[in-house]
C-alpha atoms as a PDB file:
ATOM      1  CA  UNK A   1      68.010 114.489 104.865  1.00  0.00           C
ATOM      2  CA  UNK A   2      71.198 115.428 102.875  1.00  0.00           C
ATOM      3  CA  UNK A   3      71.918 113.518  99.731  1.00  0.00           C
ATOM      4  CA  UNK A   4      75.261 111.751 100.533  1.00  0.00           C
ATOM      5  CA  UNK A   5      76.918 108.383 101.685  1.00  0.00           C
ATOM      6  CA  UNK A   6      77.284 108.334 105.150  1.00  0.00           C
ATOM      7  CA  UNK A   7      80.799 109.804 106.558  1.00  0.00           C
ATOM      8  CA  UNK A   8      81.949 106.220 107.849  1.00  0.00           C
ATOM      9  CA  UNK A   9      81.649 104.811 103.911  1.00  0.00           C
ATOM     10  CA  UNK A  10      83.374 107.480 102.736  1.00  0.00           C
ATOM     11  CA  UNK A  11      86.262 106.767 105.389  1.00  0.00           C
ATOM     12  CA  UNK A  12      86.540 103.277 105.126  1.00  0.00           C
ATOM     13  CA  UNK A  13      86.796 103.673 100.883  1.00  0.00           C
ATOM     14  CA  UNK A  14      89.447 106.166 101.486  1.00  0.00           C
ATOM     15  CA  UNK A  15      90.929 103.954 104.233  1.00  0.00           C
ATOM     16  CA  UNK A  16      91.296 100.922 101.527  1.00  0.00           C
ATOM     17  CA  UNK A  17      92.444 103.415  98.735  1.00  0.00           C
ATOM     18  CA  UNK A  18      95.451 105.032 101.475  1.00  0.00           C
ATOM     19  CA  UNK A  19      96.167 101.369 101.960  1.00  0.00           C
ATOM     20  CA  UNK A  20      97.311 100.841  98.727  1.00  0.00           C
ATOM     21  CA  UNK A  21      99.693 103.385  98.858  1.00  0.00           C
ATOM     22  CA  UNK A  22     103.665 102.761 100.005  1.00  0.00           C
ATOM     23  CA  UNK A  23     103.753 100.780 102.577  1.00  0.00           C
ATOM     24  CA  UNK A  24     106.324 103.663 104.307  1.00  0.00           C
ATOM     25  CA  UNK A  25     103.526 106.071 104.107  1.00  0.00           C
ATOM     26  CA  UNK A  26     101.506 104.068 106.265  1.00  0.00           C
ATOM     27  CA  UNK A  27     103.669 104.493 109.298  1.00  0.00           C
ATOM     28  CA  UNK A  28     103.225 108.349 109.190  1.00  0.00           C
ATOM     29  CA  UNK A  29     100.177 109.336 111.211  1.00  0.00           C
ATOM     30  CA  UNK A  30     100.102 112.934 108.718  1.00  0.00           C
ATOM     31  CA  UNK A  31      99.018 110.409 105.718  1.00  0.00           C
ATOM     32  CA  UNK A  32      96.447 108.912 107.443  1.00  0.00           C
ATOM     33  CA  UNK A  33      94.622 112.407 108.812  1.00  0.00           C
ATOM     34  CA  UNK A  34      95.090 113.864 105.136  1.00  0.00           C
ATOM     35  CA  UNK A  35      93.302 110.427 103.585  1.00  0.00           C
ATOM     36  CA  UNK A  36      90.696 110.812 106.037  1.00  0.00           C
ATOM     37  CA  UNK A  37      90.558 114.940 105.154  1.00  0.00           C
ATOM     38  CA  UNK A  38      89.959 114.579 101.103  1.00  0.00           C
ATOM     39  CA  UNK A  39      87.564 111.836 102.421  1.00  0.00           C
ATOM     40  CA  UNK A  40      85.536 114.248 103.541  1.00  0.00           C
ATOM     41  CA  UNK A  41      86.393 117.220 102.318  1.00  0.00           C
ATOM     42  CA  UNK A  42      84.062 117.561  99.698  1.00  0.00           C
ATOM     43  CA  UNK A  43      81.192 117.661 101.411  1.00  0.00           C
ATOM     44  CA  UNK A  44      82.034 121.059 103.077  1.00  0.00           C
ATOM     45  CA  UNK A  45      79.631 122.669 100.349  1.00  0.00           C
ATOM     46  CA  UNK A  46      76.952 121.024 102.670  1.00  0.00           C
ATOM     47  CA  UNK A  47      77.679 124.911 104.468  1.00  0.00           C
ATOM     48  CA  UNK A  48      75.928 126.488 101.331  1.00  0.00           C
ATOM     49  CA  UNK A  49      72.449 125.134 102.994  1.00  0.00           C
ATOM     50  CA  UNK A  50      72.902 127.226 106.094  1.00  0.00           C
ATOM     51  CA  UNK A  51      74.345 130.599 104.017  1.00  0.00           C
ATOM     52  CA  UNK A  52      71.213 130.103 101.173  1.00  0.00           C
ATOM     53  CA  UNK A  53      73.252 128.651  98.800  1.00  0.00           C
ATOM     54  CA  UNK A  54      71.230 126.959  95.938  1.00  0.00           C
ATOM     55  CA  UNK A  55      71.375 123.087  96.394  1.00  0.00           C
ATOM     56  CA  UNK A  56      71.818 123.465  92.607  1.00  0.00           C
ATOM     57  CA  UNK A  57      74.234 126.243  92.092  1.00  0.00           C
ATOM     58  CA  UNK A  58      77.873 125.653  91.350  1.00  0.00           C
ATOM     59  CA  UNK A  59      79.405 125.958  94.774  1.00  0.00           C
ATOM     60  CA  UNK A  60      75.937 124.165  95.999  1.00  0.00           C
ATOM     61  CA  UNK A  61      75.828 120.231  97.559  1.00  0.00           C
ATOM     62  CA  UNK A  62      77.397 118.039  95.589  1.00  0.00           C
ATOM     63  CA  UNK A  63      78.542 120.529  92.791  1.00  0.00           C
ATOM     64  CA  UNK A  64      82.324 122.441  92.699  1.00  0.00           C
ATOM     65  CA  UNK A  65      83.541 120.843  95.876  1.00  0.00           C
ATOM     66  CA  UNK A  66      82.507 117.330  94.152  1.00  0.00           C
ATOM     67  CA  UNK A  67      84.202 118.023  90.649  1.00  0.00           C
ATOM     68  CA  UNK A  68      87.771 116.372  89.412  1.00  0.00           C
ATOM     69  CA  UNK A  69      89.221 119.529  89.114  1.00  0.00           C
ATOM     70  CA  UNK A  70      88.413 120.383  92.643  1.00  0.00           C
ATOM     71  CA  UNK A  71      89.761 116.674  93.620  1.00  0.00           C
ATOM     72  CA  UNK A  72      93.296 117.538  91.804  1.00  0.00           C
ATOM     73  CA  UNK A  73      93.918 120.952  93.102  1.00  0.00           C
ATOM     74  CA  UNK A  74      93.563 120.030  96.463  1.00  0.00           C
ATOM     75  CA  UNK A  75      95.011 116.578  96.091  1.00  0.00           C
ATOM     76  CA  UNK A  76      98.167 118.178  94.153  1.00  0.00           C
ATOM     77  CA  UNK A  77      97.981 120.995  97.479  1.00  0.00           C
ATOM     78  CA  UNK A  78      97.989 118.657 100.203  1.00  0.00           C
ATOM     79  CA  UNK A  79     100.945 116.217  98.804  1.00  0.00           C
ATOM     80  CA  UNK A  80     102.805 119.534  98.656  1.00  0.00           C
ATOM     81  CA  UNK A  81     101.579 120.050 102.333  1.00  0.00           C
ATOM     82  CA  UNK A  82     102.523 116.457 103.592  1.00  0.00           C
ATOM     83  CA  UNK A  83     105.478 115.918 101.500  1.00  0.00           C
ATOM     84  CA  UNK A  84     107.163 119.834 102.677  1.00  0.00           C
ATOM     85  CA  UNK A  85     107.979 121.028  99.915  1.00  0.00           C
ATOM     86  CA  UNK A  86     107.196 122.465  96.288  1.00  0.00           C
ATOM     87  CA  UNK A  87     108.539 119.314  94.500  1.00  0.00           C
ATOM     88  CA  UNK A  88     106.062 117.146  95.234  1.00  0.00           C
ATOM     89  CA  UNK A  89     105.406 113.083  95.234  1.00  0.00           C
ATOM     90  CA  UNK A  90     103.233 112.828  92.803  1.00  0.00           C
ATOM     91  CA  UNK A  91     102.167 109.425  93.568  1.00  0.00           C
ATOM     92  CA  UNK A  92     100.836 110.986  96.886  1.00  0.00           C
ATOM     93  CA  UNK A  93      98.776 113.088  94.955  1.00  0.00           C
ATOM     94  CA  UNK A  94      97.329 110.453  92.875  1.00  0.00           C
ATOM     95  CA  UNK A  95      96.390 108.501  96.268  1.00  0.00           C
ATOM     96  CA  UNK A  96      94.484 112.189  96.982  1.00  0.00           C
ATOM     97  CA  UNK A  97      93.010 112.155  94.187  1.00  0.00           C
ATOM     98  CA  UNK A  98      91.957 108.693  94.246  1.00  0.00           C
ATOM     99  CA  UNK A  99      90.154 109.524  97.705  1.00  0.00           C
ATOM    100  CA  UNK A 100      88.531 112.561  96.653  1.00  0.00           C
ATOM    101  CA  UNK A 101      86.974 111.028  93.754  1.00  0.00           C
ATOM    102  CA  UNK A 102      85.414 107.887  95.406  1.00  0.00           C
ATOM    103  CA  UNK A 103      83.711 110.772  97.538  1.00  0.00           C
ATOM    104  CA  UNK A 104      82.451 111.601  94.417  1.00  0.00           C
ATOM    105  CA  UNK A 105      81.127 107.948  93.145  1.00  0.00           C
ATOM    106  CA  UNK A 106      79.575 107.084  96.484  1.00  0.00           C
ATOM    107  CA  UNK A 107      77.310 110.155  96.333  1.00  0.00           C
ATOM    108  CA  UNK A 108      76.571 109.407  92.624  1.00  0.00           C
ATOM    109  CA  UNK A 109      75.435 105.384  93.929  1.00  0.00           C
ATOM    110  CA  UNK A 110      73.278 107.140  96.126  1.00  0.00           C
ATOM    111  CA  UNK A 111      69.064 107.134  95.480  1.00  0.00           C
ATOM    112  CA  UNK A 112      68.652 110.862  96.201  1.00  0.00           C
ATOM    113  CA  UNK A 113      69.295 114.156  95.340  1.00  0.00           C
ATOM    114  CA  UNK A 114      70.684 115.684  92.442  1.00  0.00           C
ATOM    115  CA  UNK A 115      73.169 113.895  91.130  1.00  0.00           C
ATOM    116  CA  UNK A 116      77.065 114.752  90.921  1.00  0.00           C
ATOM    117  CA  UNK A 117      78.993 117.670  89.468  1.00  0.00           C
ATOM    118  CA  UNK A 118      81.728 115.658  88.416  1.00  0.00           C
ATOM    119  CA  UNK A 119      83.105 118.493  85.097  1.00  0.00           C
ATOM    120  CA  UNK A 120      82.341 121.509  87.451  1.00  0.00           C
ATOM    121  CA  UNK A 121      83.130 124.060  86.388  1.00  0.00           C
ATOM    122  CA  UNK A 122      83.249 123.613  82.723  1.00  0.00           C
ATOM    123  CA  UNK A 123      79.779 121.430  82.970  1.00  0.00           C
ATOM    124  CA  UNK A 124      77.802 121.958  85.712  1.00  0.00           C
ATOM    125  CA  UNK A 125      75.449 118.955  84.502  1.00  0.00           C
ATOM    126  CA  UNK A 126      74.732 116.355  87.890  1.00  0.00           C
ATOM    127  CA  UNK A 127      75.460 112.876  87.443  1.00  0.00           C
ATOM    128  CA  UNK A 128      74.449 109.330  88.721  1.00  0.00           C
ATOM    129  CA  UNK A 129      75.628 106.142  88.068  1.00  0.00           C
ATOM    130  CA  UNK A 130      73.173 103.672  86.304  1.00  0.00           C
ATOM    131  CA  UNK A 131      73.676 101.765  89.879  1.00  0.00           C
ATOM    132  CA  UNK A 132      72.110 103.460  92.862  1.00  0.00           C
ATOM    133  CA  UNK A 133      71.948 100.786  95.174  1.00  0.00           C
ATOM    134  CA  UNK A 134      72.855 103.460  98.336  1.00  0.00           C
ATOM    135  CA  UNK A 135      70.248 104.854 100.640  1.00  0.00           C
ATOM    136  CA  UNK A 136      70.841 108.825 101.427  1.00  0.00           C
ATOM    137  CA  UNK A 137      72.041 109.321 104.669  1.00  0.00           C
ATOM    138  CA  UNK A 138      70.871 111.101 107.253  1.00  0.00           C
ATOM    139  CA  UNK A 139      72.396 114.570 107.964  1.00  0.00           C
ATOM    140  CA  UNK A 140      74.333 114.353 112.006  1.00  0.00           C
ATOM    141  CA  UNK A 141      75.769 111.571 113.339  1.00  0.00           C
ATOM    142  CA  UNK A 142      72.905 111.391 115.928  1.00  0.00           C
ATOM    143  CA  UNK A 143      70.483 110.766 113.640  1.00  0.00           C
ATOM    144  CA  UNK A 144      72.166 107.475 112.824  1.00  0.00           C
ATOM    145  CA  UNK A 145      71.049 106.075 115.715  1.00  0.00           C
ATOM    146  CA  UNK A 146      67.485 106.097 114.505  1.00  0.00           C
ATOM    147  CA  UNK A 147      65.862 102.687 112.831  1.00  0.00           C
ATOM    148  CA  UNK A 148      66.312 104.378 109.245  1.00  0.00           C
ATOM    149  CA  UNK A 149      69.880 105.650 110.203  1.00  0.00           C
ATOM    150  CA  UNK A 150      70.595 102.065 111.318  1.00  0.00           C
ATOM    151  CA  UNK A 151      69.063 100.715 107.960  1.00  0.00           C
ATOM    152  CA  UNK A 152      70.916 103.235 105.748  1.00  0.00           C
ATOM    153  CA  UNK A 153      74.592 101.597 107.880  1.00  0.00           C
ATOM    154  CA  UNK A 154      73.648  98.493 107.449  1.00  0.00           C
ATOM    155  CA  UNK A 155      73.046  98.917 103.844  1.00  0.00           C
ATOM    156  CA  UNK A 156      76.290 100.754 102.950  1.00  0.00           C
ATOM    157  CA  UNK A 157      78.180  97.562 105.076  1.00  0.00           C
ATOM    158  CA  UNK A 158      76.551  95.280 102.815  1.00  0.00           C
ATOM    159  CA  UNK A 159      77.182  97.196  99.581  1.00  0.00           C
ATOM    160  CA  UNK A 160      80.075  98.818 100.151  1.00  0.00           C
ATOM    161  CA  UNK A 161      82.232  98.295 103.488  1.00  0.00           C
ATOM    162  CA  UNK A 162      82.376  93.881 102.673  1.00  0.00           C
ATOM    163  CA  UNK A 163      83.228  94.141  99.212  1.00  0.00           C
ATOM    164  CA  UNK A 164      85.838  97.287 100.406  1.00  0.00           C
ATOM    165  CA  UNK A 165      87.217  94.988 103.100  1.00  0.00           C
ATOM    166  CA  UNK A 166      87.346  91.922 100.717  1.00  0.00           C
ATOM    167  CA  UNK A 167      89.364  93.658  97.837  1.00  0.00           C
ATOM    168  CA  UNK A 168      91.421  94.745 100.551  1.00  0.00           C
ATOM    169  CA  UNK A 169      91.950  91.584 101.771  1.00  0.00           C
ATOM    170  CA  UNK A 170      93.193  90.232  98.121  1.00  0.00           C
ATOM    171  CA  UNK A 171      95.317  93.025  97.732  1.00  0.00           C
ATOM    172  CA  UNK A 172      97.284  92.161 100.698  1.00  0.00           C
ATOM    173  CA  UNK A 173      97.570  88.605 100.462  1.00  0.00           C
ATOM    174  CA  UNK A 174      98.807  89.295  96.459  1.00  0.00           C
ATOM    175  CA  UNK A 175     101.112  91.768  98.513  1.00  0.00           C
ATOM    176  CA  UNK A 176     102.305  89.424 101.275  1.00  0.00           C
ATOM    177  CA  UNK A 177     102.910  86.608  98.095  1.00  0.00           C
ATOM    178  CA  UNK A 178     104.924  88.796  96.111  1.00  0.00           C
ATOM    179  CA  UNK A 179     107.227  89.166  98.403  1.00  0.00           C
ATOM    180  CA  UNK A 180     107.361  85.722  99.554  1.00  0.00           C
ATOM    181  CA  UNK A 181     108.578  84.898  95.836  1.00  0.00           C
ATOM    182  CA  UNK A 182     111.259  87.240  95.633  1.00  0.00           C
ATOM    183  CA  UNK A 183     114.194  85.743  96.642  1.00  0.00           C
ATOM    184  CA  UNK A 184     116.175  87.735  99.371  1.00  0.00           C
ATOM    185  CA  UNK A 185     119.411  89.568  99.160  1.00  0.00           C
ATOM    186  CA  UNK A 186     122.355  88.257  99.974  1.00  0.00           C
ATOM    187  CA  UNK A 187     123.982  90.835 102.195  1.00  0.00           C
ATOM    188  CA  UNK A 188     127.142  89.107 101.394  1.00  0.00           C
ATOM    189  CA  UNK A 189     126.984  89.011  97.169  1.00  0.00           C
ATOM    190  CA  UNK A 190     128.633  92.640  97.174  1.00  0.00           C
ATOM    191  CA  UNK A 191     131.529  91.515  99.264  1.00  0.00           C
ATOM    192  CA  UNK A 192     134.645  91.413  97.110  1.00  0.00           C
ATOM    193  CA  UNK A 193     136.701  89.417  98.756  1.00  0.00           C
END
């Protein structure tokens, strides 16, 4: 069993989190495979088991690769990467970070395992929140197709995918409102004649 959220949570978070950046953004298929990336991303320590790796240690599960300085590096890295050049969007970055750190806060909802390394490296000390309503999930996507794999997804929809969706849904009706209130250009106000 590895001590996480299940992949699919972590995408659909990041999903609603890259939805609430530009709208422009969401046109560019690039945005959407980096969102999905620091989604993810952290959970490349889960390598450590195979090399010996202390679960533990500071590059061990849930520990450096888990930490906000890990999440702003590489979220300051791959606006850089997406944007094309040194000068950054930094609003990009904060939509990477964002991502990378609810990777981070689903794990620490989680009933299992050691807890989060969120200060790595300066304070290697694991933490939960006070709420761990998540099952761990199984390790493989086969093994999701198991009766306690198909508990542990029908947990996270309850917990976390309907309440994702439904903030999501506000969001974008606030969004769709907003503009219905502001009144449109006239194309023909700058005409001086």
């Amino acid at each position: 069993m590895c001590e996480m959220a299940s992949p699919f949570t972590h995408a659909v978070v990041a999903a609603a989190i890259g939805d609430a950046g530009k709208p422009a953004w969401h046109k560019d298929w690039r945005y959407w495979a980096v969102v999905i990336a620091c989604s993810i991303l952290p959970d490349i320590d889960s390598i450590g088991f195979h090399l010996g790796v202390r679960y533990g240690a500071l590059w061990g599960h849930r520990g450096m690769t888990h930490s906000l300085l890990f999440a702003f590096i590489v979220a300051i890295f791959a606006a850089m990467v997406l944007d094309g050049r040194f000068h950054w969007q930094w609003r990009l970055a904060i939509v990477f970070f964002l991502v990378m750190l609810s990777h981070g806060v689903l794990d620490a909802m989680t009933n299992g395992g050691l807890g989060v390394a969120f200060f790595s490296p300066f304070n290697t000390r694991r933490y939960f929140l006070p709420w761990r309503p998540i099952p761990v999930s199984p390790i493989g996507v086969g093994s999701f197709f198991t009766a306690h794999g198909l508990y542990i997804l029908y947990s996270e929809i309850l917990l976390i995918w309907c309440p994702t969706i439904i903030v999501l849904a506000i969001i974008r009706v606030a969004r769709g409102l907003r503009r219905m209130s502001q009144p449109e250009a006239n194309p023909l106000s700058n005409d001086p004649g």
